[in-house]
N, C-alpha and C. Protein backbone atom coordinates (compact mmCIF):
# COMPACT_ATOMS: atom_id res chain seq x y z
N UNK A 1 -0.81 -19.87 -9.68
CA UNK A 1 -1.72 -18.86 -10.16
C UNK A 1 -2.57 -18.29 -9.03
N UNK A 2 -2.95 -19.17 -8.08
CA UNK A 2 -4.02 -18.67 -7.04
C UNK A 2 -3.34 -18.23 -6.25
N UNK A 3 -1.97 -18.26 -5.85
CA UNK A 3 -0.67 -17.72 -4.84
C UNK A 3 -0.85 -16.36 -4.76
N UNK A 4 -0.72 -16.31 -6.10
CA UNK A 4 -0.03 -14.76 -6.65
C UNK A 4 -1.55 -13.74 -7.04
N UNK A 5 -2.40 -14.72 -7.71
CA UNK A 5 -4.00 -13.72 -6.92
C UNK A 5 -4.60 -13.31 -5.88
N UNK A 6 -4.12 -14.25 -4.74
CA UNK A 6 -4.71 -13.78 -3.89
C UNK A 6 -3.34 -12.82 -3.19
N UNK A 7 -1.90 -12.85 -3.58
CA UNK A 7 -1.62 -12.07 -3.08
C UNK A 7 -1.55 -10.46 -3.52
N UNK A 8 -2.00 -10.82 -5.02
CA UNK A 8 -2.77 -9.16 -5.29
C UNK A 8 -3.56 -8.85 -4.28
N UNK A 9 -4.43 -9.62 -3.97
CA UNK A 9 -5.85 -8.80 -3.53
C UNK A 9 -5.58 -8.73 -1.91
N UNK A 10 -4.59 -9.85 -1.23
CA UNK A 10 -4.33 -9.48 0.34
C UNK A 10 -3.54 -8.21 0.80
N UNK A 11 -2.66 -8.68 0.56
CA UNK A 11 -1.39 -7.64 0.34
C UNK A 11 -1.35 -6.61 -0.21
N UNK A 12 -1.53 -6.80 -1.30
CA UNK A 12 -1.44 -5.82 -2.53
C UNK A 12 -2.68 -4.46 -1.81
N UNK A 13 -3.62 -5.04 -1.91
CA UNK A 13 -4.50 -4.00 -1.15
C UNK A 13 -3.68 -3.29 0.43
N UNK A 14 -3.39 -4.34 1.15
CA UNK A 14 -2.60 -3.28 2.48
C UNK A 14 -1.40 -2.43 1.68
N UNK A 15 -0.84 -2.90 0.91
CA UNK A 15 0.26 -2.38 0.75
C UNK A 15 -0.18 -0.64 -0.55
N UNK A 16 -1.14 -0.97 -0.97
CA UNK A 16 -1.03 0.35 -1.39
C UNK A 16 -2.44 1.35 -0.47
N UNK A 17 -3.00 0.83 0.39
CA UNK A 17 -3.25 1.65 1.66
C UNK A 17 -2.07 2.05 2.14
N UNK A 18 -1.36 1.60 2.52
CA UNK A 18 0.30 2.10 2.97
C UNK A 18 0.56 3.25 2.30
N UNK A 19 0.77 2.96 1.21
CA UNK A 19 1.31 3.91 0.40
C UNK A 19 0.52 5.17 -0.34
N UNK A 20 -0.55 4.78 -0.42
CA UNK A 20 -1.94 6.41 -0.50
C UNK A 20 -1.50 7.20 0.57
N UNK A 21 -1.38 6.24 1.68
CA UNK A 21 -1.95 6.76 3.12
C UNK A 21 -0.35 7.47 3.34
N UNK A 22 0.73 7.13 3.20
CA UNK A 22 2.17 8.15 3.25
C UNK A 22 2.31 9.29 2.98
N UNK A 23 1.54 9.00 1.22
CA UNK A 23 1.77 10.05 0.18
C UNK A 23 0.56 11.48 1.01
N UNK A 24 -0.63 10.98 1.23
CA UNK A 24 -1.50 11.46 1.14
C UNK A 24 -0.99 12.51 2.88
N UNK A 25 -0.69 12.23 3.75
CA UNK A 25 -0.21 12.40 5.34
C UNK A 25 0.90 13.13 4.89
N UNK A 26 2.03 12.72 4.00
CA UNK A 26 2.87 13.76 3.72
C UNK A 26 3.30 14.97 2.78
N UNK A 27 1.92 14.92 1.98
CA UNK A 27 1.89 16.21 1.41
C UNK A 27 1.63 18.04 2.25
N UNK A 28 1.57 18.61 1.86
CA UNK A 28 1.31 19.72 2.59
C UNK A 28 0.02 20.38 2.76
N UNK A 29 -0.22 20.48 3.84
CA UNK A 29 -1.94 20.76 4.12
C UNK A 29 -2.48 19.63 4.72
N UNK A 30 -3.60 19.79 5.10
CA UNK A 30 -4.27 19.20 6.04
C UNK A 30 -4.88 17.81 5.21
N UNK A 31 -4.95 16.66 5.72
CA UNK A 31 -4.73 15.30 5.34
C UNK A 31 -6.21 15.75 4.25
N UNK A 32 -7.70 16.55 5.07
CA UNK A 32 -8.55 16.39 4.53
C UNK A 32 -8.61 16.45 2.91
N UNK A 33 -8.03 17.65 2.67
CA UNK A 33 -7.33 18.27 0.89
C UNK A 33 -6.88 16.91 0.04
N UNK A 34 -6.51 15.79 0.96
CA UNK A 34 -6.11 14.67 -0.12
C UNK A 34 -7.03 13.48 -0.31
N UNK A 35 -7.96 13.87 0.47
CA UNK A 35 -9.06 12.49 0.67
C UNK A 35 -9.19 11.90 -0.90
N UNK A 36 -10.20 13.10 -1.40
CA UNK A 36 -10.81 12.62 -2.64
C UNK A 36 -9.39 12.41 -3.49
N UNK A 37 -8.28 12.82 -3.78
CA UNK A 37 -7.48 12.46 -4.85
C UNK A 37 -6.97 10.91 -4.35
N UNK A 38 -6.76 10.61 -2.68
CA UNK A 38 -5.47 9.49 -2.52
C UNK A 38 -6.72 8.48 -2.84
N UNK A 39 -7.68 8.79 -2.87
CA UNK A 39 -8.92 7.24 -2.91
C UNK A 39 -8.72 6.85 -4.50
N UNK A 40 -8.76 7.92 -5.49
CA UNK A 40 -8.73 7.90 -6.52
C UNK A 40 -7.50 7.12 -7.06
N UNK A 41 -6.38 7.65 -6.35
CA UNK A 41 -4.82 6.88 -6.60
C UNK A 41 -4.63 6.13 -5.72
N UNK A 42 -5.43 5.37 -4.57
CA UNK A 42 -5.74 4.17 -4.53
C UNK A 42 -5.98 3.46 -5.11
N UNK A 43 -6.51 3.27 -6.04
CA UNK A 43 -7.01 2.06 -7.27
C UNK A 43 -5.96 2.35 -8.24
N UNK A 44 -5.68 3.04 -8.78
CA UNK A 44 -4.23 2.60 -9.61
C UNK A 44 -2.77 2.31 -9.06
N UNK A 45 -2.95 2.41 -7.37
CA UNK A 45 -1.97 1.63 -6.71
C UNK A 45 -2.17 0.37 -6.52
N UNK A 46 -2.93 0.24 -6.14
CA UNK A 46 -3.74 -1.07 -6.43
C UNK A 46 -3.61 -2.02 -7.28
N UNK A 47 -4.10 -1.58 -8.82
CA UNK A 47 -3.98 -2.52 -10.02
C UNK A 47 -2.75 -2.10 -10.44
N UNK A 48 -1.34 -1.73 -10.06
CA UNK A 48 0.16 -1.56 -9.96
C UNK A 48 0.29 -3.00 -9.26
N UNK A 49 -0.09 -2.99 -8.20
CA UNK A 49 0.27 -4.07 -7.32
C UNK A 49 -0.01 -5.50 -7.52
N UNK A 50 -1.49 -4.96 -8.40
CA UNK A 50 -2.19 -6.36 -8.95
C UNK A 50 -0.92 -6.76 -9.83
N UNK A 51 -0.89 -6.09 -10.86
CA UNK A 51 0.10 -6.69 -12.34
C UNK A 51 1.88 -7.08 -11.68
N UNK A 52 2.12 -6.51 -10.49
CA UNK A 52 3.27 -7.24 -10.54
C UNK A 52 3.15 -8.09 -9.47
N UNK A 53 2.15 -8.69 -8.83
CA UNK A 53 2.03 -9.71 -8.45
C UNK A 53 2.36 -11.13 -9.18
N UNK A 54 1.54 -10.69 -10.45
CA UNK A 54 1.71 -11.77 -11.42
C UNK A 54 3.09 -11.93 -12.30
N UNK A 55 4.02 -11.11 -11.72
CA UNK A 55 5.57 -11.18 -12.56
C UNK A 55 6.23 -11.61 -11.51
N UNK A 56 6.16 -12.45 -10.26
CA UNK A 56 6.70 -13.10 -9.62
C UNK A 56 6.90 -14.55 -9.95
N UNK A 57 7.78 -15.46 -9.81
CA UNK A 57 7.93 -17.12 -10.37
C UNK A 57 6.96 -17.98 -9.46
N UNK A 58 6.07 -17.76 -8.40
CA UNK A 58 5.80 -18.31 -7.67
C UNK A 58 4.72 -17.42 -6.59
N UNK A 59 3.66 -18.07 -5.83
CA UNK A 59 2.58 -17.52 -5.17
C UNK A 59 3.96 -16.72 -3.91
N UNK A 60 4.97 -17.84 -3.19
CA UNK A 60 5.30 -17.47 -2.00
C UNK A 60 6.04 -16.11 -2.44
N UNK A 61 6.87 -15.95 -3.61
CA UNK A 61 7.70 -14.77 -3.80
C UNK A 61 6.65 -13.66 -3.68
N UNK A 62 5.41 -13.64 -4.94
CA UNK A 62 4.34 -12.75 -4.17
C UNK A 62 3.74 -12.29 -3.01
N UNK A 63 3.60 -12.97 -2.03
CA UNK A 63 3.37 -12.91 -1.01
C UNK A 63 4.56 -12.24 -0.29
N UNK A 64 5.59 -12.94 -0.18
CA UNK A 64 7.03 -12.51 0.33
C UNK A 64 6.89 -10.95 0.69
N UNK A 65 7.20 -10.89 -0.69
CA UNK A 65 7.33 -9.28 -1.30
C UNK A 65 6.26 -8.01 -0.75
N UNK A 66 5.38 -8.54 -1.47
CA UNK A 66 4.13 -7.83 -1.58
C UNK A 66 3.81 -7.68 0.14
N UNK A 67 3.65 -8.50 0.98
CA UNK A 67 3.17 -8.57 2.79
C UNK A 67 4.37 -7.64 3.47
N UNK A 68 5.99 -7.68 2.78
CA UNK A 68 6.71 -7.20 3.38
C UNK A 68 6.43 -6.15 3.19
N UNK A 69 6.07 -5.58 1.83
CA UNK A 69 6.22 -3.99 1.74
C UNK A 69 4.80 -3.43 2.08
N UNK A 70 3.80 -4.63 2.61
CA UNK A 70 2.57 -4.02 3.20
C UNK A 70 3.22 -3.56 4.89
N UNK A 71 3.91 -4.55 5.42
CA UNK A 71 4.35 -4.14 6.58
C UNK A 71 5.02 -3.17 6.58
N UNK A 72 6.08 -3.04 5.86
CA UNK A 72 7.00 -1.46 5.69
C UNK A 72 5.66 0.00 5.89
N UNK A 73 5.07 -0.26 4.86
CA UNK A 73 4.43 0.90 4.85
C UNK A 73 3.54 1.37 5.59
N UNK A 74 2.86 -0.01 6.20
CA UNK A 74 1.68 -0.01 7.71
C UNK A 74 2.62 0.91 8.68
N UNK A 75 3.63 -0.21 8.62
CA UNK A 75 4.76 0.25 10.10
C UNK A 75 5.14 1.82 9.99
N UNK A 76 5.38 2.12 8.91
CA UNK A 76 5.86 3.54 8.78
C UNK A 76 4.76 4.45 9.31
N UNK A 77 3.11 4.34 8.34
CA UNK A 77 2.63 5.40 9.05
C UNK A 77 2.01 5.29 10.49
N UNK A 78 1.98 3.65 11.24
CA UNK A 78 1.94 3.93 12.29
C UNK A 78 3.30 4.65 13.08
N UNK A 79 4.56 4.29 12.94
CA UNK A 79 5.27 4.79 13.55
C UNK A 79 5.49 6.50 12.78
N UNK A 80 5.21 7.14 12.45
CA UNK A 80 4.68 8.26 11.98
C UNK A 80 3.63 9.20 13.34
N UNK A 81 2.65 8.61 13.10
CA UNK A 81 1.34 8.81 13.91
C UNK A 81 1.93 8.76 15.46
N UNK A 82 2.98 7.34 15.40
CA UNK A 82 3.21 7.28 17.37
C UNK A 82 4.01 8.78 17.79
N UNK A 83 4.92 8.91 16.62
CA UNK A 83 5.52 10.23 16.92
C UNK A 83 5.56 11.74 16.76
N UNK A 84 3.92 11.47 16.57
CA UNK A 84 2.92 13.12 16.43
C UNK A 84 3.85 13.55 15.34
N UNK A 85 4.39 13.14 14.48
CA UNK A 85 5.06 13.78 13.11
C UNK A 85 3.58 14.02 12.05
N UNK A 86 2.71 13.33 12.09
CA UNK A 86 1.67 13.72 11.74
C UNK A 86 0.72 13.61 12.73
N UNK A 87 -0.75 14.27 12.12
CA UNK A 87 -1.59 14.20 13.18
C UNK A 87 -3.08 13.13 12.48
């Protein structure tokens, strides 16, 4: 039970910064235009991440999962950013 809570709240939190932060960098127009909406759809990425934390059999599968696809998505928009594809 405490596996898979705290990997809502570790993970789960990088991982849908990741993913605001993609959506929000790859829409059209200037990043500023998405501030106030991606913060907003931050928190229901978020409590997405929370609830299927807890449909894993185990803390490590949560973690597994959830850290990998925080790294996927970190890695992406840094490697994004390294290659001035955004600014």
């Amino acid at each position: 039970m405490w596996g898979r809570a705290t990997a809502a709240a570790i993970p789960g939190f990088l991982l849908s910064a990741g993913v605001t932060g993609l959506v929000c960098w790859l829409l059209p127009g200037p990043w500023q235009s998405t501030l106030v909406p991606g913060v907003v759809a931050f928190f229901a990425v978020w409590m997405a991440a929370m609830a299927v934390a807890f449909q894993f059999r185990d803390g490590k599968r949560a973690w597994a999962w959830l850290g990998g696809g925080a790294v996927a998505s970190l890695g992406a928009l840094w490697l994004l950013q390294t290659l001035q594809w955004v600014c």
